[in-house]
Protein backbone atom coordinates (compact mmCIF):
# COMPACT_ATOMS: atom_id res chain seq x y z
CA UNK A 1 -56.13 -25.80 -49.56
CA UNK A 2 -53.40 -25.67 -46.50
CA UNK A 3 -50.93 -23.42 -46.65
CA UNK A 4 -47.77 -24.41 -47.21
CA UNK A 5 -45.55 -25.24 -44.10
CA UNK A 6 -42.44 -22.41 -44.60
CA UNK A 7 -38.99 -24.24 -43.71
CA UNK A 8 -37.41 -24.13 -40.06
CA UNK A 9 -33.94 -22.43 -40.13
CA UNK A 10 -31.11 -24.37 -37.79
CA UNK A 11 -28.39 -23.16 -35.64
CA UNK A 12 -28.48 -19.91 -36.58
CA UNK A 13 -26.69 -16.66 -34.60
CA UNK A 14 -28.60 -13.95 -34.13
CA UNK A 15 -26.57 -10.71 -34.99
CA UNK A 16 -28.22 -7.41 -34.42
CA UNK A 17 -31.36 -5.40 -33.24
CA UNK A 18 -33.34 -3.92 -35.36
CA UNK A 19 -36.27 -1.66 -35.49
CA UNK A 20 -39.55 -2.16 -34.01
CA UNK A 21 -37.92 -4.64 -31.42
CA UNK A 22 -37.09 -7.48 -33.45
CA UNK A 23 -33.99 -8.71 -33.97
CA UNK A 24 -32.04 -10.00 -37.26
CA UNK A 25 -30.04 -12.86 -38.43
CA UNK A 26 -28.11 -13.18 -41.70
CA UNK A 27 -28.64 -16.02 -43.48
CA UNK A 28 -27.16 -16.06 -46.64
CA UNK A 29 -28.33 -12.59 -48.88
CA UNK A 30 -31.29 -12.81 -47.08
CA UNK A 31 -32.63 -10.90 -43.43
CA UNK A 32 -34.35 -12.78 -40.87
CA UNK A 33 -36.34 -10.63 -38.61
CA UNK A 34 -36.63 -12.29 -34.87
CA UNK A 35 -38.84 -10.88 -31.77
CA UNK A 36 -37.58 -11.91 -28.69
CA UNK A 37 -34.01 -12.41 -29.08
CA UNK A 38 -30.68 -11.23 -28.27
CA UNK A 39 -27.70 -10.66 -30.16
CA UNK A 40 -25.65 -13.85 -29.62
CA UNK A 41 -28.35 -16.65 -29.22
CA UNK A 42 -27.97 -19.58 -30.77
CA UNK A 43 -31.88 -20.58 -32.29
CA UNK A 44 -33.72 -22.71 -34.85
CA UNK A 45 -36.12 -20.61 -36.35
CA UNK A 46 -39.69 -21.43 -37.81
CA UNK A 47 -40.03 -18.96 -40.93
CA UNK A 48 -43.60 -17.60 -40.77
CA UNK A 49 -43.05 -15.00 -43.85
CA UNK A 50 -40.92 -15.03 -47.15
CA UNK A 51 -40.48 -11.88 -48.94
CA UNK A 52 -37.12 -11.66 -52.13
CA UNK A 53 -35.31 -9.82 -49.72
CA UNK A 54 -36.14 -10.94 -46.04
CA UNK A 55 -38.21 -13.19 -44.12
CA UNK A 56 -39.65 -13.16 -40.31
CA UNK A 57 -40.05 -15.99 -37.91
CA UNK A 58 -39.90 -16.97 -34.73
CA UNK A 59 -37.31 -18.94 -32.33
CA UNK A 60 -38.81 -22.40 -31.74
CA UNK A 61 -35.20 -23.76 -30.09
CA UNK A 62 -32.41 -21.82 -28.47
CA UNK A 63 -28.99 -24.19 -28.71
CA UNK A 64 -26.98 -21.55 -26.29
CA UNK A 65 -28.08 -18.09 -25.35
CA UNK A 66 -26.14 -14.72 -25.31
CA UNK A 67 -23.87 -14.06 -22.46
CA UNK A 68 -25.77 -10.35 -22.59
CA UNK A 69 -28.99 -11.73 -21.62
CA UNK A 70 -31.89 -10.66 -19.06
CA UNK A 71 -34.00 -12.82 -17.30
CA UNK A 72 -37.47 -11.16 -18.12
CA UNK A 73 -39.33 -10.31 -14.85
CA UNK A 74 -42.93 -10.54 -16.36
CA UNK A 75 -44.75 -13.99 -16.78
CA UNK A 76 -46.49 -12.34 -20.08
CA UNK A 77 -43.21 -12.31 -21.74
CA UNK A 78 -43.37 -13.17 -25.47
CA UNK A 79 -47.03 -13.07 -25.49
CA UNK A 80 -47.72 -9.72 -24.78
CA UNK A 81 -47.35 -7.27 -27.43
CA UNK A 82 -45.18 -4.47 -24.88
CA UNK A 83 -42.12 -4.69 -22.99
CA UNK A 84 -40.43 -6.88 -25.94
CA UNK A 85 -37.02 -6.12 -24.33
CA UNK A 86 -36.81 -7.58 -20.92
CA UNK A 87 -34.43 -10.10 -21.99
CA UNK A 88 -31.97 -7.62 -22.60
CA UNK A 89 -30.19 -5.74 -19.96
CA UNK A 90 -31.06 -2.37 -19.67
CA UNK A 91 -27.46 -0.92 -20.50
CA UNK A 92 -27.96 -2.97 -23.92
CA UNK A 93 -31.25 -1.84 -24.74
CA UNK A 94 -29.56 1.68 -24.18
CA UNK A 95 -27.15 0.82 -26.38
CA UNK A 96 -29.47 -0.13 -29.14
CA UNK A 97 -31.39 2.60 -28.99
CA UNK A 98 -28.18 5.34 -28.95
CA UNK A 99 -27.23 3.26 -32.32
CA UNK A 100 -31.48 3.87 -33.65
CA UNK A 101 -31.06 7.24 -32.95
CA UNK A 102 -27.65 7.35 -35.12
CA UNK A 103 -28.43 5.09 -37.67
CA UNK A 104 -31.32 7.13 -38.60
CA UNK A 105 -30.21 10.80 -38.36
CA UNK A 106 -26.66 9.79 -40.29
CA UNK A 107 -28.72 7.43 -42.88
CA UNK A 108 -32.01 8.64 -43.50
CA UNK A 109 -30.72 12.73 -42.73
CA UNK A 110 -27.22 12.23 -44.42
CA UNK A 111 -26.27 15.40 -42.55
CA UNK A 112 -23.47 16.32 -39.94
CA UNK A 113 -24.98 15.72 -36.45
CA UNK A 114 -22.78 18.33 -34.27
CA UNK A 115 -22.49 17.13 -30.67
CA UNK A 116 -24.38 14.05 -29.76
CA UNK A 117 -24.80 13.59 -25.84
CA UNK A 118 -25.03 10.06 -24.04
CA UNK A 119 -28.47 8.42 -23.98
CA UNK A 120 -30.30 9.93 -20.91
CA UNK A 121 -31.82 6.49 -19.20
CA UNK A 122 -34.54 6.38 -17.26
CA UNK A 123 -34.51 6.33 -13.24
CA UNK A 124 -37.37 3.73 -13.27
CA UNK A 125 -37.56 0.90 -15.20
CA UNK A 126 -40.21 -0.45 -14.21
CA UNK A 127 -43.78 0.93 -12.87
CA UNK A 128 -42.73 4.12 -14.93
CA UNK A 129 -46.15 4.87 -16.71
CA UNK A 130 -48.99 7.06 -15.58
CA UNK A 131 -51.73 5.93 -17.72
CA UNK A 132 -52.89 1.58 -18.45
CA UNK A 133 -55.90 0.96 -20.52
CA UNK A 134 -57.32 -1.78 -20.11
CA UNK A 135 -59.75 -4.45 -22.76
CA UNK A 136 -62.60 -6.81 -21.74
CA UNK A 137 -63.26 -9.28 -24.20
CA UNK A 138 -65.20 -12.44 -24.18
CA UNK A 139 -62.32 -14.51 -26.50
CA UNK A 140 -59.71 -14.47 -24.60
CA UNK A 141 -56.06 -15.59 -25.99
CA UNK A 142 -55.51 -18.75 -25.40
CA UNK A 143 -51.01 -18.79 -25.17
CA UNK A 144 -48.93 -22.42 -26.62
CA UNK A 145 -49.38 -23.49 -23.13
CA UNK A 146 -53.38 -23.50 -22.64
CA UNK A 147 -53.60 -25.06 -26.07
CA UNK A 148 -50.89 -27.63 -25.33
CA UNK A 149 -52.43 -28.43 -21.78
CA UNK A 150 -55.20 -30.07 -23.39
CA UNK A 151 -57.99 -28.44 -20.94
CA UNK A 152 -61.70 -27.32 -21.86
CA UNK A 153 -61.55 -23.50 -20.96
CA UNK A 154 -65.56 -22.90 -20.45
CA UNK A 155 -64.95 -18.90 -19.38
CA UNK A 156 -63.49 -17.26 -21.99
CA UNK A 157 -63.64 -13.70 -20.45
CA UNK A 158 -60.02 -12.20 -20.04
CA UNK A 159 -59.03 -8.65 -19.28
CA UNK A 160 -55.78 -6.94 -20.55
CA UNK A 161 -53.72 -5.72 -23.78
CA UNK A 162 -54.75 -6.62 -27.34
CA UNK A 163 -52.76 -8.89 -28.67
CA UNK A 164 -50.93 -7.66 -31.60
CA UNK A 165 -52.72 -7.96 -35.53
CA UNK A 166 -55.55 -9.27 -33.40
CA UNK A 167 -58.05 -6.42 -32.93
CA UNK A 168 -60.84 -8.58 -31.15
CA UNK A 169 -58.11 -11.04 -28.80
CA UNK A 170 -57.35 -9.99 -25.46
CA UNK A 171 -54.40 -11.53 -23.16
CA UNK A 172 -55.51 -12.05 -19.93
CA UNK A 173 -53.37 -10.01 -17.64
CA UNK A 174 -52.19 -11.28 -14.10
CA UNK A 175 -49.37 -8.77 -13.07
CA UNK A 176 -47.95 -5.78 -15.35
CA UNK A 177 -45.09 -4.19 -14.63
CA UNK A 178 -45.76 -1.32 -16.03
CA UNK A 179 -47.67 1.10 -13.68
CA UNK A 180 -47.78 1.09 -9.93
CA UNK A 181 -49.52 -1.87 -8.25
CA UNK A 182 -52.35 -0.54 -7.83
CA UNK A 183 -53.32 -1.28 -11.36
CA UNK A 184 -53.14 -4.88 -10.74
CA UNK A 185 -54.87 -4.67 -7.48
CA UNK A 186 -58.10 -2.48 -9.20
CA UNK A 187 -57.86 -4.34 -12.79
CA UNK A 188 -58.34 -8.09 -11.16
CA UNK A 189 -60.79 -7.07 -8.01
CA UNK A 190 -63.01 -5.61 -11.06
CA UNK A 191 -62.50 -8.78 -13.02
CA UNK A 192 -63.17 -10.94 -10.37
CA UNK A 193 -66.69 -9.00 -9.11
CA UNK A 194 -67.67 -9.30 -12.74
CA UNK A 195 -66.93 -13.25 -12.56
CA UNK A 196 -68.90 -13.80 -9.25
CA UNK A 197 -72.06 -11.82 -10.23
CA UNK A 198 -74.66 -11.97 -12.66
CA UNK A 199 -74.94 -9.89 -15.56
CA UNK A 200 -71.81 -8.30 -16.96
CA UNK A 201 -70.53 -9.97 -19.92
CA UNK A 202 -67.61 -8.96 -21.67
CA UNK A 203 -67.48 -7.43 -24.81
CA UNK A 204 -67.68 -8.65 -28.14
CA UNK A 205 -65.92 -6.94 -30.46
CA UNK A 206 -67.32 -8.57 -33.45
CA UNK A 207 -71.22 -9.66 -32.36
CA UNK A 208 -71.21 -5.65 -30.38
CA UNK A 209 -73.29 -6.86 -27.45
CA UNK A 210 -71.73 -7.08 -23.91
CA UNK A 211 -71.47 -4.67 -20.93
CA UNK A 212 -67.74 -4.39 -19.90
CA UNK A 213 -65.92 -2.47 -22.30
CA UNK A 214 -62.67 -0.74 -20.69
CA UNK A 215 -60.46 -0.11 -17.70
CA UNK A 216 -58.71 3.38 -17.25
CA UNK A 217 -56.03 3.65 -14.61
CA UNK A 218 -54.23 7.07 -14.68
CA UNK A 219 -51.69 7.93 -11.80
CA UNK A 220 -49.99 11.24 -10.75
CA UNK A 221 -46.73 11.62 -8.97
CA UNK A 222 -48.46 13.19 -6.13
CA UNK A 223 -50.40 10.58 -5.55
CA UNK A 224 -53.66 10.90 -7.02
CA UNK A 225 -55.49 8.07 -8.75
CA UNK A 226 -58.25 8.22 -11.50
CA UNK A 227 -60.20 5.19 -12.37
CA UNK A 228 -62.06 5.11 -16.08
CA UNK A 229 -64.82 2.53 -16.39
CA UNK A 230 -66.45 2.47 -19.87
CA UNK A 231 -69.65 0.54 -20.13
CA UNK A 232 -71.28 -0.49 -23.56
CA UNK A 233 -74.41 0.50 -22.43
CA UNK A 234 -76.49 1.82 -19.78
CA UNK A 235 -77.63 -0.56 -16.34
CA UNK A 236 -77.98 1.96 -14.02
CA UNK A 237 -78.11 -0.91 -11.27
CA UNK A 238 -75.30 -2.99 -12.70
CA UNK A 239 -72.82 0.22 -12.99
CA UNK A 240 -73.80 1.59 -9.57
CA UNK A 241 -73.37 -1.41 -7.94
CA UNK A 242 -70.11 -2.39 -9.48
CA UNK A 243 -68.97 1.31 -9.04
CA UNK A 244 -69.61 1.36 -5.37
CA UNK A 245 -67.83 -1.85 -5.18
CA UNK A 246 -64.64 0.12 -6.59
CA UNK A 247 -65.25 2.96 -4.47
CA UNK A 248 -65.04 1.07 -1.51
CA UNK A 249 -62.31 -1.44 -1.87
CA UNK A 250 -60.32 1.23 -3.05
CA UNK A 251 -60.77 4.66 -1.09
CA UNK A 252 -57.54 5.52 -2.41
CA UNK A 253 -59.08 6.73 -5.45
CA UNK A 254 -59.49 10.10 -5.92
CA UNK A 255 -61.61 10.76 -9.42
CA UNK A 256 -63.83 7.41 -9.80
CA UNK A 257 -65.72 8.05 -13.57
CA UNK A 258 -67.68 6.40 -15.79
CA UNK A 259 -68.45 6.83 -19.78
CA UNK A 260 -70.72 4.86 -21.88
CA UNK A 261 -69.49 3.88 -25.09
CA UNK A 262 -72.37 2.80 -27.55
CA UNK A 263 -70.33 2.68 -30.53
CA UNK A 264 -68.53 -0.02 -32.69
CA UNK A 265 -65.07 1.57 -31.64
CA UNK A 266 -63.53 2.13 -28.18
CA UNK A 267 -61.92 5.53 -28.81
CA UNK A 268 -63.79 7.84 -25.75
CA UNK A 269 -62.52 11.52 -26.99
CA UNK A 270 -66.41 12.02 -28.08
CA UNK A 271 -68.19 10.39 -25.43
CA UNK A 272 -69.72 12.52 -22.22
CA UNK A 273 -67.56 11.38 -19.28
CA UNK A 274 -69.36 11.10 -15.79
CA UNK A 275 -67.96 11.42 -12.39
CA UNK A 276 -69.35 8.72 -9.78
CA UNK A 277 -67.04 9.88 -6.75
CA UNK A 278 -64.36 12.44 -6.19
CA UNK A 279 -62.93 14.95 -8.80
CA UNK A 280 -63.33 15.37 -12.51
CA UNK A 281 -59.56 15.60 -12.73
CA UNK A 282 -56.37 15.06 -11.09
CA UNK A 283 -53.28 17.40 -10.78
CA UNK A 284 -49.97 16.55 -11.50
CA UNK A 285 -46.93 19.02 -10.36
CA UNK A 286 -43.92 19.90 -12.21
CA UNK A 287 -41.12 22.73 -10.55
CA UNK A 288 -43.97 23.75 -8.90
CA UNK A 289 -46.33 24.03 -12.53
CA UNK A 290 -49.75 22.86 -11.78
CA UNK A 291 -51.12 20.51 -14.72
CA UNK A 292 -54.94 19.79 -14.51
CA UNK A 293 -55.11 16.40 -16.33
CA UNK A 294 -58.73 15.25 -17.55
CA UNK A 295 -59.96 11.49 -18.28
CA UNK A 296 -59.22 12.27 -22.04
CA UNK A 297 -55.79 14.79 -21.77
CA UNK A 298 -52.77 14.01 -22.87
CA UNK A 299 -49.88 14.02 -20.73
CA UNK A 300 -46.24 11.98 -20.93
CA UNK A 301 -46.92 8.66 -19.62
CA UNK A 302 -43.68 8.53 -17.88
CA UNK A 303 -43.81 11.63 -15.93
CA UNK A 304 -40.27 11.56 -14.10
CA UNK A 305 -38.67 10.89 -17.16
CA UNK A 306 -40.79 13.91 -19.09
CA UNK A 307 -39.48 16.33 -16.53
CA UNK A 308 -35.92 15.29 -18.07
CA UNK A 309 -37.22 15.63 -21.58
CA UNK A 310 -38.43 19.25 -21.11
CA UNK A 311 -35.10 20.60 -19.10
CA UNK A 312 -33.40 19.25 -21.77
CA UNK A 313 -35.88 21.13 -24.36
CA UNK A 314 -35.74 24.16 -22.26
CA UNK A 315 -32.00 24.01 -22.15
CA UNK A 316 -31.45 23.50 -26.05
CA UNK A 317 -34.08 26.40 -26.30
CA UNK A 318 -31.25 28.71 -24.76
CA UNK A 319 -33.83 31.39 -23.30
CA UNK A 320 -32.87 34.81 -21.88
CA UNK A 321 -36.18 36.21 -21.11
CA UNK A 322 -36.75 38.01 -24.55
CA UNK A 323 -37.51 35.92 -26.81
CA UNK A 324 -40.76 35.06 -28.63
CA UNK A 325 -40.69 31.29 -29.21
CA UNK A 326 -43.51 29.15 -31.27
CA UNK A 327 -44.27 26.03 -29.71
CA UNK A 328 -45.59 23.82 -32.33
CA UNK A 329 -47.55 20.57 -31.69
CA UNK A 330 -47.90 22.12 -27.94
CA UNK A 331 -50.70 19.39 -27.12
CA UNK A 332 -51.87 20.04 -23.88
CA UNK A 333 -49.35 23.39 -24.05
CA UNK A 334 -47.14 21.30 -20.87
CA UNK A 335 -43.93 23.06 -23.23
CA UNK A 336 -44.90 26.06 -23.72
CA UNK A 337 -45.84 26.68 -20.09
CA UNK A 338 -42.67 25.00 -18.75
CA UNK A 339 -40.53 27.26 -20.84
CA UNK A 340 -43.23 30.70 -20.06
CA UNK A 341 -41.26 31.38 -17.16
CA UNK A 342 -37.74 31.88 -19.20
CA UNK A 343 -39.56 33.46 -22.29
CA UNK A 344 -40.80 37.10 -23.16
CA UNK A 345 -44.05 35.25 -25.05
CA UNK A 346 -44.87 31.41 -25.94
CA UNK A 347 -47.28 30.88 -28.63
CA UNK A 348 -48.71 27.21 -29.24
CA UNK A 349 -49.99 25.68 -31.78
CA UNK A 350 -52.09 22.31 -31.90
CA UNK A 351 -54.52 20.71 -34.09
CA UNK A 352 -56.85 19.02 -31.32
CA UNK A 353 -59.11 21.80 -30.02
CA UNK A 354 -59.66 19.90 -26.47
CA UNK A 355 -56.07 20.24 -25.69
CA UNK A 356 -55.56 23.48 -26.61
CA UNK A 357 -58.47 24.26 -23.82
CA UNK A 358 -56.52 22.13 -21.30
CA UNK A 359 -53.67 24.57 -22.42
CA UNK A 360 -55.21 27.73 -21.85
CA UNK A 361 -56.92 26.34 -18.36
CA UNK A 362 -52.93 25.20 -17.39
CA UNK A 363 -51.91 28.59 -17.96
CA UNK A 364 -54.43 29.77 -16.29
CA UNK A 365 -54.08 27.76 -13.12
CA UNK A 366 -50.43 28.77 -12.92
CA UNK A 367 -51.12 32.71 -13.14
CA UNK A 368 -48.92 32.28 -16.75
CA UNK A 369 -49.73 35.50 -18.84
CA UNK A 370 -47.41 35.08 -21.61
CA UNK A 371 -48.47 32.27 -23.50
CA UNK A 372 -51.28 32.15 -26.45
CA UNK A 373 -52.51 29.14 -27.52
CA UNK A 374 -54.30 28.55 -31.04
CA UNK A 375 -56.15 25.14 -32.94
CA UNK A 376 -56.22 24.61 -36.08
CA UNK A 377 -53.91 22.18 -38.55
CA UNK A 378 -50.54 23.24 -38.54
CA UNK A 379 -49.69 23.40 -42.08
CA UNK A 380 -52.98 25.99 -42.33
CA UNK A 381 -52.44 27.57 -39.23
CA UNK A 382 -48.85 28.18 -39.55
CA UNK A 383 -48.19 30.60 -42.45
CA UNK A 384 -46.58 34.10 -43.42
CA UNK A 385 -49.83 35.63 -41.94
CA UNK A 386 -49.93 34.49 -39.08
CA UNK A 387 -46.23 35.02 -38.40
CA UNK A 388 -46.31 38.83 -39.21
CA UNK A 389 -49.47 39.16 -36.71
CA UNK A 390 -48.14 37.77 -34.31
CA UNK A 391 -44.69 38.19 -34.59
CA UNK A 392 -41.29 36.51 -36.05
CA UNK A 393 -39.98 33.49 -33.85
CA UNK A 394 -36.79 33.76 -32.38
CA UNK A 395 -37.10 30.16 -31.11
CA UNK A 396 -39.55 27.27 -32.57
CA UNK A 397 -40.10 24.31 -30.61
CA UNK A 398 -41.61 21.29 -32.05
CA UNK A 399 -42.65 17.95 -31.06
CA UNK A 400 -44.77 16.68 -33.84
CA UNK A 401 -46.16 12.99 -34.22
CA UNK A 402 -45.05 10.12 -34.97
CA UNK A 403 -45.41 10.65 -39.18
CA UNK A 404 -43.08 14.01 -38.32
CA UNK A 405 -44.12 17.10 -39.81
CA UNK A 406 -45.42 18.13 -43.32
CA UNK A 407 -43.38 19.78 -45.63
CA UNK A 408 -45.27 22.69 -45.75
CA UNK A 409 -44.93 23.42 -42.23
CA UNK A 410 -41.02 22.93 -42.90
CA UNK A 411 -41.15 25.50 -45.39
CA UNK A 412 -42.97 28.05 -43.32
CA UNK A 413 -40.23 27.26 -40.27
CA UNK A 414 -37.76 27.73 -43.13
CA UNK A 415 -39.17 30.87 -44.10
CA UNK A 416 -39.42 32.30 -40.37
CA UNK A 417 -35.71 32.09 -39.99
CA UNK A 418 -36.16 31.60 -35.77
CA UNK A 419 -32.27 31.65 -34.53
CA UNK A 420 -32.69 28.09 -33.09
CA UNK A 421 -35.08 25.13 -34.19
CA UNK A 422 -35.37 22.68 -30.53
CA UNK A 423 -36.92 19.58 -32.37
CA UNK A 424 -38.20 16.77 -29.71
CA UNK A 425 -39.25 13.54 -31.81
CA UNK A 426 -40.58 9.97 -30.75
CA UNK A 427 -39.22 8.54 -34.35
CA UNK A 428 -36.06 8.88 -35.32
CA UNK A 429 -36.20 8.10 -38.48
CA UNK A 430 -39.34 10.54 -39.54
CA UNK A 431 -36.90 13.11 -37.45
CA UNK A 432 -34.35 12.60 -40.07
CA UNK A 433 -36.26 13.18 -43.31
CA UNK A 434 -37.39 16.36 -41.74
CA UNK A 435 -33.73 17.61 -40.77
CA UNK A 436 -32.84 16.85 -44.27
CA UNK A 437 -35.38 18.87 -45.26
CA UNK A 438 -34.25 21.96 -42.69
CA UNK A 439 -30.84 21.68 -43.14
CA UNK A 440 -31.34 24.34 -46.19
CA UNK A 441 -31.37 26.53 -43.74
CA UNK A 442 -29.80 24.71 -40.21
CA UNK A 443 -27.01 23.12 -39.19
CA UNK A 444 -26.91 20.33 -36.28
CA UNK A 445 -25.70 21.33 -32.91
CA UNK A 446 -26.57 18.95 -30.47
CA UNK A 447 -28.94 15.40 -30.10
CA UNK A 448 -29.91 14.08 -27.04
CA UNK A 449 -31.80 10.72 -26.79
CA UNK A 450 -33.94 10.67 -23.82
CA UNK A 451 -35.48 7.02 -23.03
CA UNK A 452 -38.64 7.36 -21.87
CA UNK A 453 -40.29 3.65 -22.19
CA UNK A 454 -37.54 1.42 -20.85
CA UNK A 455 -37.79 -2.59 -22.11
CA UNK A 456 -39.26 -1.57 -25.60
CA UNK A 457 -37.75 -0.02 -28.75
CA UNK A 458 -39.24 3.36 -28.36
CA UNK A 459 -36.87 6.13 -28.00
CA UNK A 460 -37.21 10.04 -27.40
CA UNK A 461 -35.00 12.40 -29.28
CA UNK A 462 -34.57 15.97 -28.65
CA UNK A 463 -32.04 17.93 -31.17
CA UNK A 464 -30.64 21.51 -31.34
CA UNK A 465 -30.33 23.22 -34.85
CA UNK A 466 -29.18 26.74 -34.90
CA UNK A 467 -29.22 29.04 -38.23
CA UNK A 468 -26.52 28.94 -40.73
């Protein structure tokens, strides 16, 4: 049975921005979630879900659009699943995200905020990002235009993003906008060497069989280049011969590697990685910090912008030179050793045992001495042991994930009573459960939103609490 068409909404004014990058109009009790429009357009909107309390959909006319409005730059605009803001200026999606950042500490945390600074924007809005990955896949998406055009598309092959809900649909990327252009230049001279020779299929996600799996394109600031290619399986005269391809159109590469990825998933942080030319790394340089970054480390995808996150941590940290400060969630331990230098000791703390090697090798290739770094889960790592063998905290730092931190590890901070609490967050609104939870103990001084992804709804948010 065919579902039932939902109704199409008419002349109605879009209002607000919301989370995850939609937008919302009123209409009647109800909320209509929007992507891809501005406050102030004027649209007709096809309802594709009905709950009691709101509904989503999606513009299908605009009668007049905002006078804040963007012309988006990319041609993958409202396909796409990233960069859902281009049609907004960029001093409006600042905007929006300042009034995220509030809405969530003051309505979720119900708790004073002290001083909050102005959003910190980001030099570069565009070609910001050190790190694209990349998805072959034999069923490509197919946008309102190909299926409107009427034409027979024969190759289905397409290489680019996932579409989003879609796990096995790929849109075919032309240009992104996102990393330098040498992304664009590597991703289609691949795709088109796969096209004009025999025997590399795409991947199927849902049959497994294929050869051409993923594209890896990591960047530094000084200029190095790393280039990932993951192969489902093993042709040892398909890979070299597409590898030396690479290596040769693009000498500017500096770490050329390859991985094969038998498995049903494409997550690589288990598979051996091999190097076909150049290094098995890159470096990346930060106030003269050297960071060794691997094919699988972690390290801030917009790396001008990180440097502002971290002074800002550093600066909230308030360091003399004798303190002992806990960096929890350290990652890759980039934190800890940025703040070593202004620090009697810096002990980190992470769960993935990789990254606390890529830590400890950091530290190591900077001549830092005073940091220790441990792995383990937090909330078992973290106790009243461990604090009294290692000593009590004056500072804590942490920068946990996106699902914030668990209340256990709350209590133990709690129970450490450090003098000052720097808490760097990529969600808000987790944030703000959390400094509910510590404000038994800590008082706001200071929030500073740092944007780090300009053109989506992501926002960075690094807050001072100091001890009641």
């Amino acid at each position: 049975m065919a579902r039932k068409q939902l109704p199409v909404l008419e002349n109605i004014t879009i209002s607000d921005v919301a989370a995850e990058g939609k937008a919302i109009a009123r209409v009647g009790d109800k909320v209509v979630f929007v992507p891809f429009v501005a406050p102030g357009d004027v649209v007709d909107i096809q309802l594709t879900r009905k709950k009691s309390s709101y509904a989503e959909g999606k513009a299908i006319r605009f009668h007049s659009y905002a006078a804040l409005r963007a012309e988006p730059f990319c041609e993958h605009f409202g396909v796409c699943g990233g960069c859902k803001w281009q049609h907004l200026p960029y001093e409006e999606q600042l905007k929006y995200k300042y009034k995220q950042v509030i809405d969530n500490l003051t309505r979720i945390g119900k708790i004073p905020l002290g001083e909050v600074r102005p959003i910190l924007g980001s030099e570069q809005t565009r070609r910001y990002r050190n790190k694209l990955e990349y998805t072959f896949s034999d069923k490509r998406w197919l946008t309102e235009e190909d299926v409107r055009s009427g034409k027979a598309f024969g190759n289905m092959n397409g290489v680019g993003f996932h579409i989003p809900g879609m796990f096995d649909k790929v849109l075919d990327i032309h240009t992104c906008w996102l990393q330098d252009d040498v992304n664009n230049r590597i991703r289609l001279a691949v795709k088109e060497y796969c096209f004009s020779h025999e025997g590399y299929p795409f991947f199927d996600l849902r049959r497994q069989e294929g050869f051409m799996r993923t594209l890896i394109i990591r960047t530094t600031s000084t200029g190095q280049l790393m280039v990932i290619l993951v192969f489902f399986h093993e042709d040892k005269e398909k890979r070299e011969a597409l590898l030396e391809y690479v290596a040769g159109r693009f000498p500017e590469i500096t770490s050329l590697l390859y991985i094969i990825n038998e498995k049903q998933n494409d997550t690589i942080t288990d598979r051996e990685v091999h190097v076909f030319r150049g290094n098995d790394h890159m470096i990346e340089e930060m106030e003269g910090l050297r960071f060794k970054i691997g094919p699988k480390s972690f390290y801030q995808t917009n790396s001008r912008q990180a440097y502002n996150l971290y002074k800002v941590t550093r600066e909230f940290a308030g360091l003399s030179g004798s303190e002992l400060v806990y960096d929890l969630y350290t990652g890759t331990g980039t934190i800890a050793n940025f703040v070593s230098r202004k620090a009697r000791k810096v002990i980190g703390v992470e769960y993935v045992p990789e990254a606390i090697g890529d830590a400890r090798m950091n530290a190591s290739l900077n001549g830092i001495e005073n940091t220790l770094f441990f792995a383990g889960d937090m909330k078992d790592i973290l106790n009243e042991t461990f604090i009294n063998e290692h000593g009590r905290p004056d500072v804590i730092i942490t920068d946990p994930p996106r699902t914030g931190m668990h209340e256990g590890v709350i209590r133990t901070i709690l129970e450490a009573t450090p003098a000052r609490i720097v808490y760097v967050s990529c969600n808000p609104a987790t944030q703000a459960r959390d400094l509910s939870l510590l404000d038994a103990g800590y008082t706001v001084e200071k929030v500073q939103p740092v944007d780090m992804f300009p053109h989506t709804h992501h926002i960075e948010n690094v807050v001072l609490l100091r001890k009641k």
